[in-house]
N, C-alpha and C. Protein backbone atom coordinates (compact mmCIF):
# COMPACT_ATOMS: atom_id res chain seq x y z
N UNK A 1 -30.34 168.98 25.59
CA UNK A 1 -31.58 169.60 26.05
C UNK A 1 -31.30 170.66 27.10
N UNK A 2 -30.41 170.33 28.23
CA UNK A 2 -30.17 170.88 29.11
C UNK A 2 -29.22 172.46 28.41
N UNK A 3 -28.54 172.24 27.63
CA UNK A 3 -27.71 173.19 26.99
C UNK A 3 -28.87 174.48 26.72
N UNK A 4 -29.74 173.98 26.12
CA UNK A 4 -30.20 174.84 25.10
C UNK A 4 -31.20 175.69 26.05
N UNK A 5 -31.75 175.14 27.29
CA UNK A 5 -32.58 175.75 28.20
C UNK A 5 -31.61 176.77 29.28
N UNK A 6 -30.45 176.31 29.07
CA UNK A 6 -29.41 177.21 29.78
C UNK A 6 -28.97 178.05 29.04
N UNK A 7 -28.67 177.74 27.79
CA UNK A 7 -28.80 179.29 26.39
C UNK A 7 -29.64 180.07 26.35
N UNK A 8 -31.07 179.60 26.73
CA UNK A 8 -32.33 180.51 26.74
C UNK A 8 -32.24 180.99 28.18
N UNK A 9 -32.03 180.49 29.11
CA UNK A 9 -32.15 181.18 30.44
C UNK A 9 -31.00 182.68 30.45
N UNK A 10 -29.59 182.37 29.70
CA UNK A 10 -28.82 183.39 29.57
C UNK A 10 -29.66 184.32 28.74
N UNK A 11 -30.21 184.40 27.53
CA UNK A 11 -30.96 185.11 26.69
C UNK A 11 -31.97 185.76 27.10
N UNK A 12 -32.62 185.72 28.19
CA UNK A 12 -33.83 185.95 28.56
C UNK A 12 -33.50 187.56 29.11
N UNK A 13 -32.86 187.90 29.75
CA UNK A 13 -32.37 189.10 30.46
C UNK A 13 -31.69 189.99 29.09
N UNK A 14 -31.22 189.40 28.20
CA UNK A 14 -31.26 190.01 26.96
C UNK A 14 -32.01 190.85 26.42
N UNK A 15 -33.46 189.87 26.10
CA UNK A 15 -34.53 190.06 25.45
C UNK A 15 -35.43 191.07 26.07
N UNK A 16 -35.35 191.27 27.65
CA UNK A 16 -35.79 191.93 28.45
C UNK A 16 -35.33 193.20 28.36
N UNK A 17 -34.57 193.76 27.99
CA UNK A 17 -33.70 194.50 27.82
C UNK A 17 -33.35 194.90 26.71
N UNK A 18 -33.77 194.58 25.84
CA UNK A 18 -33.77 194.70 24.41
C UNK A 18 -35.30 195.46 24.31
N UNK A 19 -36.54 194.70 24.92
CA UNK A 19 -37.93 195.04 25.11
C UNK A 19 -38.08 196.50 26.01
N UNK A 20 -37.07 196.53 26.68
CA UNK A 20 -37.12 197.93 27.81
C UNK A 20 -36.18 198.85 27.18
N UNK A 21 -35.96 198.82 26.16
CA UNK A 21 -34.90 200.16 25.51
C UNK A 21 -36.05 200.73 25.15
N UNK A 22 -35.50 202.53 24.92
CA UNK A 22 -36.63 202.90 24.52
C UNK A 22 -37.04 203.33 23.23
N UNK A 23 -36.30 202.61 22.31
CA UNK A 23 -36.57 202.73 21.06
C UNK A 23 -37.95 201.36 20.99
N UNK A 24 -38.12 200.26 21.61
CA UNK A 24 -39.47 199.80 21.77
C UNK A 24 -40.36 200.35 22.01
N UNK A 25 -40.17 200.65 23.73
CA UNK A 25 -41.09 201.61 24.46
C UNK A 25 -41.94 202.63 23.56
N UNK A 26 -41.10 203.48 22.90
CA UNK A 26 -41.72 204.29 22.07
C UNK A 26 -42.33 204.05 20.76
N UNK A 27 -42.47 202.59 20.50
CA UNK A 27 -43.19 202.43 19.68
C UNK A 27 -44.75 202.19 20.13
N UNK A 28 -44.69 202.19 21.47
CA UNK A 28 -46.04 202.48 22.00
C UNK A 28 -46.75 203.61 22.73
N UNK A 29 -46.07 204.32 22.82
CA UNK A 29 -46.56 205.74 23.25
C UNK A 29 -47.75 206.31 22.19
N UNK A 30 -48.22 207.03 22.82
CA UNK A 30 -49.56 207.77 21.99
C UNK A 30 -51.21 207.44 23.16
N UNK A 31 -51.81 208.14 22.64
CA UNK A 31 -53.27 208.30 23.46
C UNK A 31 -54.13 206.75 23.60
N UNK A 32 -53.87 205.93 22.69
CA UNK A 32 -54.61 204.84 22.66
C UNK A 32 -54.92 204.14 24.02
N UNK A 33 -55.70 203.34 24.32
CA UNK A 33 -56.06 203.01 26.12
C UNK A 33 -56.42 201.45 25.66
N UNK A 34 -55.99 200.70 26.67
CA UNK A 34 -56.44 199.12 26.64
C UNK A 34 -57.16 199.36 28.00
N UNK A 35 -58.75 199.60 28.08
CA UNK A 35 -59.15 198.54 29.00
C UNK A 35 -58.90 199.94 29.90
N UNK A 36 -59.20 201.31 29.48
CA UNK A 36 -58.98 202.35 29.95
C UNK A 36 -57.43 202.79 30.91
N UNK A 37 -56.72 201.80 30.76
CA UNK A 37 -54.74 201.64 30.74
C UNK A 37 -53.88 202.62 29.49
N UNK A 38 -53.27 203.70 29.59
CA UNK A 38 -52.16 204.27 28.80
C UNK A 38 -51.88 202.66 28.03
N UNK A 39 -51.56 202.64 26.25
CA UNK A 39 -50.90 201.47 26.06
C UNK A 39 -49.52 201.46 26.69
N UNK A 40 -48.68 202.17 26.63
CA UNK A 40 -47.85 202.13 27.47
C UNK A 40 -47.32 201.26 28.51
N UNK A 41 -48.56 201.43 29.17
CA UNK A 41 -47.77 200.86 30.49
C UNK A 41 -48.90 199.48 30.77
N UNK A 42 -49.40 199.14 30.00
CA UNK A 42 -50.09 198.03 29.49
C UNK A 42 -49.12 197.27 28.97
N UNK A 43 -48.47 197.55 28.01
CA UNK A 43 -47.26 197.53 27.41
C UNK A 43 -46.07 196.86 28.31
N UNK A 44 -45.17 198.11 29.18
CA UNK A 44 -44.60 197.80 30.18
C UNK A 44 -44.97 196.66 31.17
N UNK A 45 -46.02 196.56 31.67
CA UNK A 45 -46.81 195.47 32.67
C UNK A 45 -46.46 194.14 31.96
N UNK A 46 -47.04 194.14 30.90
CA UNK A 46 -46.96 192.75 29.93
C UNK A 46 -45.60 191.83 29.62
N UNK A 47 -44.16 193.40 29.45
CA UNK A 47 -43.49 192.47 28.87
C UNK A 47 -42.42 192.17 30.50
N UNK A 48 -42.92 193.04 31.67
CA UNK A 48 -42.80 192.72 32.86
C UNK A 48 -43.45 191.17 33.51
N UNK A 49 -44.89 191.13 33.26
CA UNK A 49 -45.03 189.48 33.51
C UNK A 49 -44.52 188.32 32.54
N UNK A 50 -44.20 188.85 31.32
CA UNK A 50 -43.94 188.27 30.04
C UNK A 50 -42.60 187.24 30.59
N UNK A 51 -41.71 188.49 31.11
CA UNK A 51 -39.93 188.09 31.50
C UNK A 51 -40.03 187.18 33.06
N UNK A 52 -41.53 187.08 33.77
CA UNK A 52 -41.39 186.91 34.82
C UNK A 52 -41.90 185.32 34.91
N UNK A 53 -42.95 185.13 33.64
CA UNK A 53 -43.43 184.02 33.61
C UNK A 53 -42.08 182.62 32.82
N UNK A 54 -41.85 183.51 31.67
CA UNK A 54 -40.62 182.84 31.32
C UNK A 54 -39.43 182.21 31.93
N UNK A 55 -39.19 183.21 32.93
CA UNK A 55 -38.08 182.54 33.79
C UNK A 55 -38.75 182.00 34.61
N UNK A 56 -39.25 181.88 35.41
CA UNK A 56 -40.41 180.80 36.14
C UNK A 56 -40.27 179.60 35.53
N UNK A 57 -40.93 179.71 34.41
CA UNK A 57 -40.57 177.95 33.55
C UNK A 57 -39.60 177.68 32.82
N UNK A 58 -38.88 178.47 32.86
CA UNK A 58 -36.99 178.00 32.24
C UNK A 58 -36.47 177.14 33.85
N UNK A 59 -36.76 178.28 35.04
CA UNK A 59 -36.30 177.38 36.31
C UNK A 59 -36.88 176.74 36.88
N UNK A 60 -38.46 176.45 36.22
CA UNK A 60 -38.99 175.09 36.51
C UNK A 60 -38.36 173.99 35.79
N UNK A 61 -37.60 173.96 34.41
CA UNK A 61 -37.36 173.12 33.63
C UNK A 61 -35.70 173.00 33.76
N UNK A 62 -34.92 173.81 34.72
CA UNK A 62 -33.34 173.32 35.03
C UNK A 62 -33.42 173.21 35.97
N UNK A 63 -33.97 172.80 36.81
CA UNK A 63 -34.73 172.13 38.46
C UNK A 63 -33.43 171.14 38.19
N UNK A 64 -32.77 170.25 39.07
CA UNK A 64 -31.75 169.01 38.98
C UNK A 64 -33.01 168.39 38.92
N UNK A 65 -32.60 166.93 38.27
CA UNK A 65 -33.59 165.90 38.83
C UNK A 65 -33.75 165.52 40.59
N UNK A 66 -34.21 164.56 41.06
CA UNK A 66 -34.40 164.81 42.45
C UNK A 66 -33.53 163.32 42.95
N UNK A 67 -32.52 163.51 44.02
CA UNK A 67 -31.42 162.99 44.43
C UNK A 67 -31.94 161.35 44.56
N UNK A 68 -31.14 160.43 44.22
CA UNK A 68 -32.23 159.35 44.72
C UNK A 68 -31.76 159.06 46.13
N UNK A 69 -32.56 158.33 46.61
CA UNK A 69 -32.45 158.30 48.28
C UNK A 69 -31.54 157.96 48.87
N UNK A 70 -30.81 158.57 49.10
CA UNK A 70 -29.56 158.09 50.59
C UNK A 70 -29.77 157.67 51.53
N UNK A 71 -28.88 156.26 51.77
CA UNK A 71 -29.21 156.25 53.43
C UNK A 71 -29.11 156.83 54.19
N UNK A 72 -29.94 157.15 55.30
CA UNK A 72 -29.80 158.03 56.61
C UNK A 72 -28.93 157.87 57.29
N UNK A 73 -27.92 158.35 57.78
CA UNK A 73 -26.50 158.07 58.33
C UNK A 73 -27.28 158.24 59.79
N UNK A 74 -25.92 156.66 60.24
CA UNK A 74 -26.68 156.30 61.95
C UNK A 74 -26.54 157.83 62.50
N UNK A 75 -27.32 157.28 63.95
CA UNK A 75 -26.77 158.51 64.96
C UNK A 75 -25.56 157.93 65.74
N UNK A 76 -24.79 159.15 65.95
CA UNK A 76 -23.48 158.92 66.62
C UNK A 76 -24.00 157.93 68.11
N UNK A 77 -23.14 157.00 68.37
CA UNK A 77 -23.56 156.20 69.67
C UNK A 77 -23.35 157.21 70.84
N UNK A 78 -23.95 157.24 71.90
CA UNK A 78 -23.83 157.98 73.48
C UNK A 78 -22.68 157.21 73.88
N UNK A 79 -21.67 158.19 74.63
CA UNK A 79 -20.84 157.84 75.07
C UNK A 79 -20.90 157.92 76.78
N UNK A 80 -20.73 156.78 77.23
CA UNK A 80 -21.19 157.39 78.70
C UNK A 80 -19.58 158.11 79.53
N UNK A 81 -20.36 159.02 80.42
CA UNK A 81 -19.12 159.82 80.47
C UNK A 81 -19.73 160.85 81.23
């Protein structure tokens, strides 16, 4: 499980980057408007939160599990002196 979320976490900066060449990019260029937005950069924005949300929950999901509790190591004794 752990493998395969660490294969996708390497991949992700890939895909990002694959999405930001501009042989993509330019498949969205032209006059069209989302929401009175260039598609473009509607476009850009999207696959910008797209890469941002993804890794967010890839490194919510390779988090370690959480340590189980150690004892609290004494305090050193006072030495009088």
């Amino acid at each position: 499980m752990f493998a395969r979320l660490r294969d996708a976490a390497a991949l992700l900066p890939a895909i990002g980057v694959f999405l930001l060449m501009p042989p993509a990019i330019n498949l969205f260029t032209g006059t069209r408007l989302v929401a009175g937005v260039p598609l473009i950069v509607a476009y850009l924005f999207g696959v910008w939160l797209a890469l941002i949300a993804c890794a967010a929950l890839l490194a919510r999901r390779l988090e370690p599990p959480p340590a189980a509790a150690e004892p609290a190591e004494a305090p050193a004794p006072d030495l009088p002196g």
